[in-house]
N, C-alpha and C. Protein backbone atom coordinates (compact mmCIF):
# COMPACT_ATOMS: atom_id res chain seq x y z
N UNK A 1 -183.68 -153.14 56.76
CA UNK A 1 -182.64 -154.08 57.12
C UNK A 1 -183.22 -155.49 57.08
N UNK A 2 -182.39 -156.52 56.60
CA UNK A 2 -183.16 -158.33 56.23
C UNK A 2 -182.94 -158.71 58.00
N UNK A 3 -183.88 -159.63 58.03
CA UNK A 3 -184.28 -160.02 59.15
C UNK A 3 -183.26 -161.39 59.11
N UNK A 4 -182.34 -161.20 60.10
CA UNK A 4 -181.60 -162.42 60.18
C UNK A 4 -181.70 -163.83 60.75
N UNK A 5 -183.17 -163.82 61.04
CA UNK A 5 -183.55 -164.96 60.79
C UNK A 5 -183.93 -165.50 60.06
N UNK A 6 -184.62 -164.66 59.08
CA UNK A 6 -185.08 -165.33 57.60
C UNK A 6 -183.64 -165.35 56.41
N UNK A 7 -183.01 -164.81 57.12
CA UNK A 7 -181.30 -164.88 56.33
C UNK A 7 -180.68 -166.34 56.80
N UNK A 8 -180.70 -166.91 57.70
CA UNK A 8 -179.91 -167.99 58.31
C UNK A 8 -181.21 -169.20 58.21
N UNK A 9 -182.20 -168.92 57.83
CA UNK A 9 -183.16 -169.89 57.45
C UNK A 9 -182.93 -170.75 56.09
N UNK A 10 -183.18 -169.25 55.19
CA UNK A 10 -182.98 -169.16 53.58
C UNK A 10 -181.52 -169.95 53.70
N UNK A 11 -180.58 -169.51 54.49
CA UNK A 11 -179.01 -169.85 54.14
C UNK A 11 -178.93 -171.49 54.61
N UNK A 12 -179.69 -172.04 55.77
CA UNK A 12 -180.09 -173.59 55.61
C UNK A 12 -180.71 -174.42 54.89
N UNK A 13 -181.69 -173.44 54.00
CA UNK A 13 -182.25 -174.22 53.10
C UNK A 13 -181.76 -174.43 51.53
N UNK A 14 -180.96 -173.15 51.42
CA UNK A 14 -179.88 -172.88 50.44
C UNK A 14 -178.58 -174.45 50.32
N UNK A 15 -178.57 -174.64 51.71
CA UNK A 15 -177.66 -175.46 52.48
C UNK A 15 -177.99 -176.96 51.93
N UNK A 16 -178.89 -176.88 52.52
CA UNK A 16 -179.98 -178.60 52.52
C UNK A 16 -179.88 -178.25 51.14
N UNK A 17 -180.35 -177.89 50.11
CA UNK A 17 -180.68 -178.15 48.92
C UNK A 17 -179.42 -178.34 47.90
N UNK A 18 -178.36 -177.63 48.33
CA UNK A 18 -176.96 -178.12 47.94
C UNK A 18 -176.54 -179.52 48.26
N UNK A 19 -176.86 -179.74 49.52
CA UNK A 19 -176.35 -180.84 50.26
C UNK A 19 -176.81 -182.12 49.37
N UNK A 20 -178.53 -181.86 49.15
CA UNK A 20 -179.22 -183.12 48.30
C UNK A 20 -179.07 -183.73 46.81
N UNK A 21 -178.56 -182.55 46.39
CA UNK A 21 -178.10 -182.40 44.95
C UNK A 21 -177.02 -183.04 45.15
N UNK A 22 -176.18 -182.34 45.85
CA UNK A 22 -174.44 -183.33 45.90
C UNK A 22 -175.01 -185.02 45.79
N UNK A 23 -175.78 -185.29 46.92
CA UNK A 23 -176.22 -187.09 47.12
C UNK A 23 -176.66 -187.39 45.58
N UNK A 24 -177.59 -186.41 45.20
CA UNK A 24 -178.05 -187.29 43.99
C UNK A 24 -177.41 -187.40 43.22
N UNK A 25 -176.60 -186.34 42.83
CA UNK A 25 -175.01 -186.67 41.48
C UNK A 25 -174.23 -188.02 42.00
N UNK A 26 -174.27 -188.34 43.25
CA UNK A 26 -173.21 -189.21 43.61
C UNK A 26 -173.93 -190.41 43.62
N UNK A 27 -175.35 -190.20 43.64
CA UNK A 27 -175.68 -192.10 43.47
C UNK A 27 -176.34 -191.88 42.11
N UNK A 28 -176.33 -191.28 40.82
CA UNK A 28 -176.07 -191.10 39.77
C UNK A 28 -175.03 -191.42 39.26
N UNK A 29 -173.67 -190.96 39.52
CA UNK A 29 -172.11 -191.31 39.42
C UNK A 29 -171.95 -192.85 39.30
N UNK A 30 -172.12 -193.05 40.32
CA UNK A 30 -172.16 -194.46 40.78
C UNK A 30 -173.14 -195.75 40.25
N UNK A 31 -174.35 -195.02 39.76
CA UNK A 31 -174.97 -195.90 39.04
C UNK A 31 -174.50 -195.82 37.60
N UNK A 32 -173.99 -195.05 37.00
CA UNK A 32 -173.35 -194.58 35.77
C UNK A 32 -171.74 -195.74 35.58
N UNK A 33 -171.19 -195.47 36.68
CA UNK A 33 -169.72 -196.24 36.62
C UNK A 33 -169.89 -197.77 36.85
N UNK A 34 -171.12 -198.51 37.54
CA UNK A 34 -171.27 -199.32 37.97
C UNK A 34 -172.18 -200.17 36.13
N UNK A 35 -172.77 -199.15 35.43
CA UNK A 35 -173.07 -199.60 33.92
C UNK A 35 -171.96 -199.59 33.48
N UNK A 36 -171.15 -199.17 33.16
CA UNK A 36 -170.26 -199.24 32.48
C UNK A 36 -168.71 -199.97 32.61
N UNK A 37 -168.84 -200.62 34.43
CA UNK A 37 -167.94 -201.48 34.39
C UNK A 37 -169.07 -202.63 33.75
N UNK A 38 -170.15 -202.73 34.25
CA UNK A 38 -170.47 -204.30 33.50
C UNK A 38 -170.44 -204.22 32.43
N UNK A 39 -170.07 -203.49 31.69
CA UNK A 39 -170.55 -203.29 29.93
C UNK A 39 -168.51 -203.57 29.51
N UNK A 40 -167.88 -204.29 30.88
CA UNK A 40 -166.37 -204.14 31.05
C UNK A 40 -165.37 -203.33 30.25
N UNK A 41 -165.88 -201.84 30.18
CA UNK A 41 -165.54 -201.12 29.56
C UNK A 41 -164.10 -200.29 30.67
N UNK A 42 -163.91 -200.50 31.79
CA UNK A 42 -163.31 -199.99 32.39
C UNK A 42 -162.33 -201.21 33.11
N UNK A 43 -161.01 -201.55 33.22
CA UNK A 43 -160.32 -203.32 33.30
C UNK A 43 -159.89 -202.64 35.23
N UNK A 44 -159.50 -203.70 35.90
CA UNK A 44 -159.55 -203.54 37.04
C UNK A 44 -157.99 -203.02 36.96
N UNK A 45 -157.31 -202.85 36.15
CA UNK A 45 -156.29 -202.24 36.09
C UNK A 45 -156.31 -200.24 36.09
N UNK A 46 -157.68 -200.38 35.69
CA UNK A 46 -158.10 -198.59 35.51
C UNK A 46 -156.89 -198.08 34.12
N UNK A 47 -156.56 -198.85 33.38
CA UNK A 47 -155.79 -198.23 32.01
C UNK A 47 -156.67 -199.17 30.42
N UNK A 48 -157.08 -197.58 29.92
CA UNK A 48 -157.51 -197.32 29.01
C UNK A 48 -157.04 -198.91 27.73
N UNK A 49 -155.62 -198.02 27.81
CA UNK A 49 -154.89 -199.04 27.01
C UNK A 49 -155.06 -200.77 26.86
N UNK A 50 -155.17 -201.21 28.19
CA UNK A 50 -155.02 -202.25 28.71
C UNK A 50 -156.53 -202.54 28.56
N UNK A 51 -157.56 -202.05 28.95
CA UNK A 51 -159.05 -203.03 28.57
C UNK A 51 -159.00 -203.02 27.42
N UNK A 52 -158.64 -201.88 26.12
CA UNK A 52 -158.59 -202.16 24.78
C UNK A 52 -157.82 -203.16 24.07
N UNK A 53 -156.77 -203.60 24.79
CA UNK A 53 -155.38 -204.40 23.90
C UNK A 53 -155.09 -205.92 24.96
N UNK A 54 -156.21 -205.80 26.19
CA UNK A 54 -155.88 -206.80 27.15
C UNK A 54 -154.28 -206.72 28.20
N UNK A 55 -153.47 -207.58 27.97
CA UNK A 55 -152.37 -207.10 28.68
C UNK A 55 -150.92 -206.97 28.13
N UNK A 56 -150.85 -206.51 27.03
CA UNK A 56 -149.75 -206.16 26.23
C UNK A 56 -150.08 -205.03 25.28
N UNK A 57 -148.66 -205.05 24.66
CA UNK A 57 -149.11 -204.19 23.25
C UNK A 57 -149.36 -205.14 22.33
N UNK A 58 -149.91 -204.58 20.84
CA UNK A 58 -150.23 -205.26 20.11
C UNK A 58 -149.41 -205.72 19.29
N UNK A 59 -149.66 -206.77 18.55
CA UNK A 59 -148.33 -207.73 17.33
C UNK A 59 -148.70 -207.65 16.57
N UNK A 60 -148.15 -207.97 14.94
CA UNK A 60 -148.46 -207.10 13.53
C UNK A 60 -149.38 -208.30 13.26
N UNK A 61 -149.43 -209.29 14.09
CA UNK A 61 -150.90 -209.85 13.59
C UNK A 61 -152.44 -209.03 13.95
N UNK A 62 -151.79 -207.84 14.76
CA UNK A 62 -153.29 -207.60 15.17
C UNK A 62 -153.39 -205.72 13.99
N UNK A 63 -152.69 -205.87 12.98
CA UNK A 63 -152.38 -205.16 12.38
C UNK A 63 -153.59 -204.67 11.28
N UNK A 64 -154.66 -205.47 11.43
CA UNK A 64 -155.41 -204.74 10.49
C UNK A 64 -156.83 -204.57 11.22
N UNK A 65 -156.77 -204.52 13.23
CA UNK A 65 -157.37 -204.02 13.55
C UNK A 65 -157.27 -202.31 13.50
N UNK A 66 -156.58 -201.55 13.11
CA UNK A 66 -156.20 -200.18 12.89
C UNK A 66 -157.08 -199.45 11.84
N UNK A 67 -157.83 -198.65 12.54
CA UNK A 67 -159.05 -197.85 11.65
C UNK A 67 -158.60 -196.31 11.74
N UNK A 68 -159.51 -195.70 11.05
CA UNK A 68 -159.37 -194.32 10.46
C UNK A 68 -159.43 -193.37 11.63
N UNK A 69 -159.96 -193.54 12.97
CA UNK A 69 -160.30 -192.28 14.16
C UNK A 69 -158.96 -192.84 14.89
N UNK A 70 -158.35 -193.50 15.32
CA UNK A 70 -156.98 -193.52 15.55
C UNK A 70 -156.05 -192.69 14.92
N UNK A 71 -155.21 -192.04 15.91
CA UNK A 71 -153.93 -191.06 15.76
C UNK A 71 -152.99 -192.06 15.49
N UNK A 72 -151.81 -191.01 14.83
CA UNK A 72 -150.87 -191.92 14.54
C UNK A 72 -149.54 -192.32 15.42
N UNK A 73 -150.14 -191.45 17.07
CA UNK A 73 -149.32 -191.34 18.23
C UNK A 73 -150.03 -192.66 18.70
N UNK A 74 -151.54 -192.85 18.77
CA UNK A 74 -152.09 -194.31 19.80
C UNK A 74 -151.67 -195.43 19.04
N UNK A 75 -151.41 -195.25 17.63
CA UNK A 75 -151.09 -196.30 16.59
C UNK A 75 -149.59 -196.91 17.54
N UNK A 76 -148.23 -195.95 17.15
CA UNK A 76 -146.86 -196.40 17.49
C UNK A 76 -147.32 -196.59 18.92
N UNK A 77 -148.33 -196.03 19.84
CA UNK A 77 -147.80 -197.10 21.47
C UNK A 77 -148.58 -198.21 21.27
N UNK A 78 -149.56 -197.94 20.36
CA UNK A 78 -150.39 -199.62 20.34
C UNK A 78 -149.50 -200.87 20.04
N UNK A 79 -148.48 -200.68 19.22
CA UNK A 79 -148.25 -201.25 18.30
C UNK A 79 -146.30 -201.18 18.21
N UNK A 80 -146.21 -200.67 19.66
CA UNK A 80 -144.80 -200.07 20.40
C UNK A 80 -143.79 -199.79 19.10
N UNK A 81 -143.86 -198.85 17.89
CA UNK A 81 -143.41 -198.91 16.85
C UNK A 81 -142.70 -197.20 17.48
N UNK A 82 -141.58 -196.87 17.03
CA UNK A 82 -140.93 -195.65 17.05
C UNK A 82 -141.64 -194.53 17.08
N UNK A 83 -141.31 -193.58 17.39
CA UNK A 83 -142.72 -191.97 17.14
C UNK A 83 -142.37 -191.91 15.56
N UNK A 84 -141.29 -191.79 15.10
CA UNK A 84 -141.27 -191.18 13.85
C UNK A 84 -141.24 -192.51 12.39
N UNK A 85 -141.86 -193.65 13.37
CA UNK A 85 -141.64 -194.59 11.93
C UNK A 85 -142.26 -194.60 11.21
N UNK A 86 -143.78 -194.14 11.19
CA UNK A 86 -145.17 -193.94 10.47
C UNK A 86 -144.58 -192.79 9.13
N UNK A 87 -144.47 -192.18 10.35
CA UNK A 87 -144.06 -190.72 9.37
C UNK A 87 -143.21 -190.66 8.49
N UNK A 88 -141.99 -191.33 8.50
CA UNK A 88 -141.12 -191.79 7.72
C UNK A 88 -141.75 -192.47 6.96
N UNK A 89 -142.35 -193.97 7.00
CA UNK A 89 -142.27 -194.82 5.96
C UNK A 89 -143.43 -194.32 5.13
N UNK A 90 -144.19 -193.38 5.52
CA UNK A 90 -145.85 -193.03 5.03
C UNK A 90 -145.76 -191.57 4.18
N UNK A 91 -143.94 -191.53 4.05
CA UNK A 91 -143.96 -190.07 3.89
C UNK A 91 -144.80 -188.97 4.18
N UNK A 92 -144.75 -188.83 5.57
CA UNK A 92 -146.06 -187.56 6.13
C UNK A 92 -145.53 -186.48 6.50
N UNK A 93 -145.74 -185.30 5.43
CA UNK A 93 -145.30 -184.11 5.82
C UNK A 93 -146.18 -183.45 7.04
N UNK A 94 -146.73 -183.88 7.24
CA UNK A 94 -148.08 -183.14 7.55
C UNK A 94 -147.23 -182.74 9.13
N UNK A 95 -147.84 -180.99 9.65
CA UNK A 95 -146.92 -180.69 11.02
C UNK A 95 -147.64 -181.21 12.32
N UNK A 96 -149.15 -181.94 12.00
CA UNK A 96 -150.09 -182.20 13.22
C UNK A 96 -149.39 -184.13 13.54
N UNK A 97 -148.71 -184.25 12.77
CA UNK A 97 -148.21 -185.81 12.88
C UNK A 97 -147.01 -185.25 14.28
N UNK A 98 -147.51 -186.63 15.43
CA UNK A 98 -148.48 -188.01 15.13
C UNK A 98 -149.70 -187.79 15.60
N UNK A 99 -150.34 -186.53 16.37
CA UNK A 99 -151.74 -186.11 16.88
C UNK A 99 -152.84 -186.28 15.70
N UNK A 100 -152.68 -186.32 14.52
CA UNK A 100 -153.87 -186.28 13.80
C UNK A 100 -153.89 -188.00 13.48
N UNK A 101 -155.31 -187.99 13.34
CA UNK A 101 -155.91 -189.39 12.71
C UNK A 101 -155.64 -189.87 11.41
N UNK A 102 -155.81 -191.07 11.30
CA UNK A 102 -155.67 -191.75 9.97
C UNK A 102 -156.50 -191.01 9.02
N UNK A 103 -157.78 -190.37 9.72
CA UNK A 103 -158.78 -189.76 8.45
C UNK A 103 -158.33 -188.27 8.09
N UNK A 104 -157.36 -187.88 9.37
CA UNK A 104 -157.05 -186.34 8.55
C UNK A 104 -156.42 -186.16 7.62
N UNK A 105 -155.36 -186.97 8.06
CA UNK A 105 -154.60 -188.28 7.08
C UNK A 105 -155.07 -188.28 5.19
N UNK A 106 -155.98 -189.07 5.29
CA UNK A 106 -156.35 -188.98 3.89
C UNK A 106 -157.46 -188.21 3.72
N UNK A 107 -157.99 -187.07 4.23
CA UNK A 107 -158.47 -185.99 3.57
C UNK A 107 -157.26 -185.32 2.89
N UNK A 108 -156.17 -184.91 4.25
CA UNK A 108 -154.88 -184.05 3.65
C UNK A 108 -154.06 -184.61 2.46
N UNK A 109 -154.22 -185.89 2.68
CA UNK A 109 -152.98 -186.73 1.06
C UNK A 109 -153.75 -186.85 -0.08
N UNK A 110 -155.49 -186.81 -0.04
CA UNK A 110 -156.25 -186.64 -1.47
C UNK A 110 -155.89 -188.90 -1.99
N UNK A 111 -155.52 -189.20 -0.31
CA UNK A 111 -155.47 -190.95 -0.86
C UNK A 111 -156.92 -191.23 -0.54
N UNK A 112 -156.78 -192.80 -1.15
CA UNK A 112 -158.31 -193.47 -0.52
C UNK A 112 -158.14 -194.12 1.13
N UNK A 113 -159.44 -193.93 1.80
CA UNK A 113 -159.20 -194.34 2.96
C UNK A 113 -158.67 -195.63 3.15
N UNK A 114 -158.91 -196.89 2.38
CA UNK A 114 -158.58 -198.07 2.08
C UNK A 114 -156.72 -198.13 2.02
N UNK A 115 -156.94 -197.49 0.90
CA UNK A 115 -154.81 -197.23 0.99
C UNK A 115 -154.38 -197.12 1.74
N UNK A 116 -154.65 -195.92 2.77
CA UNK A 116 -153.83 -195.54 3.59
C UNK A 116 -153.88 -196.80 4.62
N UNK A 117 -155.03 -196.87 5.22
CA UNK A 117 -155.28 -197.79 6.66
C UNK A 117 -154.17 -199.27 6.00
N UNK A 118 -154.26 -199.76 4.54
CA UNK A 118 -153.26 -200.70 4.06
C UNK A 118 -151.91 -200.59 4.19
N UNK A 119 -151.55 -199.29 3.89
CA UNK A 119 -150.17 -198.52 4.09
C UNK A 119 -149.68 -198.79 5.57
N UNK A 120 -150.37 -198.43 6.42
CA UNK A 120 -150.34 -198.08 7.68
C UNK A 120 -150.15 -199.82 8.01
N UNK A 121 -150.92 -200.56 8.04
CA UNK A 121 -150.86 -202.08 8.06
C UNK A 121 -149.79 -202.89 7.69
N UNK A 122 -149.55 -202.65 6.38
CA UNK A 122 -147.95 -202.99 5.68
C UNK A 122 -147.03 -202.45 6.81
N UNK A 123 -146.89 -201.12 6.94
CA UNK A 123 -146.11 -200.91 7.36
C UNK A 123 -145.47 -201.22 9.44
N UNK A 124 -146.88 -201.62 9.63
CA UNK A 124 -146.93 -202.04 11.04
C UNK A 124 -146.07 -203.46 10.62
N UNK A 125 -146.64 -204.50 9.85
CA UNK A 125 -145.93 -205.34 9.58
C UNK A 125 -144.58 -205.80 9.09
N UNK A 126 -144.02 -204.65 8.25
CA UNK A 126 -142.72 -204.57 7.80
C UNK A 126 -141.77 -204.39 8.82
N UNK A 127 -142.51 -203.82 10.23
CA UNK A 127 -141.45 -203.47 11.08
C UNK A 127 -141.46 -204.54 11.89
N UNK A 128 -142.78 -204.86 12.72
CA UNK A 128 -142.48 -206.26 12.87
C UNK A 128 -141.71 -207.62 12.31
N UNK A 129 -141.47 -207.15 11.08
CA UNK A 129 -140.31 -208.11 10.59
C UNK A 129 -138.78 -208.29 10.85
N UNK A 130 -139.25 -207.28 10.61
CA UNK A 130 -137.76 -206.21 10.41
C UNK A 130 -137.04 -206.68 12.00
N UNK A 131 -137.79 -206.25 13.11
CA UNK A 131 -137.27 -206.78 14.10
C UNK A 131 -137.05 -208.31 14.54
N UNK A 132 -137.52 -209.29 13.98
CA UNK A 132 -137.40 -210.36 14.68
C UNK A 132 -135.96 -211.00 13.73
């Protein structure tokens, strides 16, 4: 039979050694979040969107910041354009639209990466026209 004192010993030290680990993840955490606000990667607003684009959406002047690892869902809220206007004007059959990227994009259409991201640009801009 275990000697229940060396059971409730083991089970404090089991204890304590959980306990210390928790502290060190947490002033790890904290030294981790505290790099990476100064690197102002995180806006005091806590939205993604907003440290990337500042405090709006974007205007078809900012239209040829749009690269190839962007979806074509972050594109229309970047850029507050319809869900289905890409797809329409870009003729995209494709069934992963708007979740897939500009680059799945032109692996699947056999275009050049250049075209498309132009396509995509034109067409951010055409709508911006279109509306004012």
């Amino acid at each position: 039979m275990p000697n229940p004192q060396k059971t409730h010993t083991l089970m404090k030290a089991a204890l304590g050694a959980v306990i210390i680990a928790i502290i060190i993840l947490c002033v790890l955490l904290v030294q981790q979040y505290r790099y990476i606000n100064r690197l102002d990667y995180i806006s005091h607003r806590q939205s993604l969107f907003r440290s990337l684009h500042g405090s709006g959406p974007l205007t078809s002047a900012n239209a040829s910041s749009t690269q190839a690892w962007m979806t074509f869902d972050y594109i229309n809220r970047a850029f507050t354009l319809p869900s289905q206007y890409l797809q329409v004007t870009l003729s995209i059959n494709d069934s992963r639209y708007p979740r897939m990227t500009i680059a799945q994009y032109v692996k699947a259409s056999g275009r050049s990466q250049n075209e498309v991201l132009k396509a995509v640009q034109d067409a951010i801009r055409a709508y911006a026209s279109a509306k004012q």
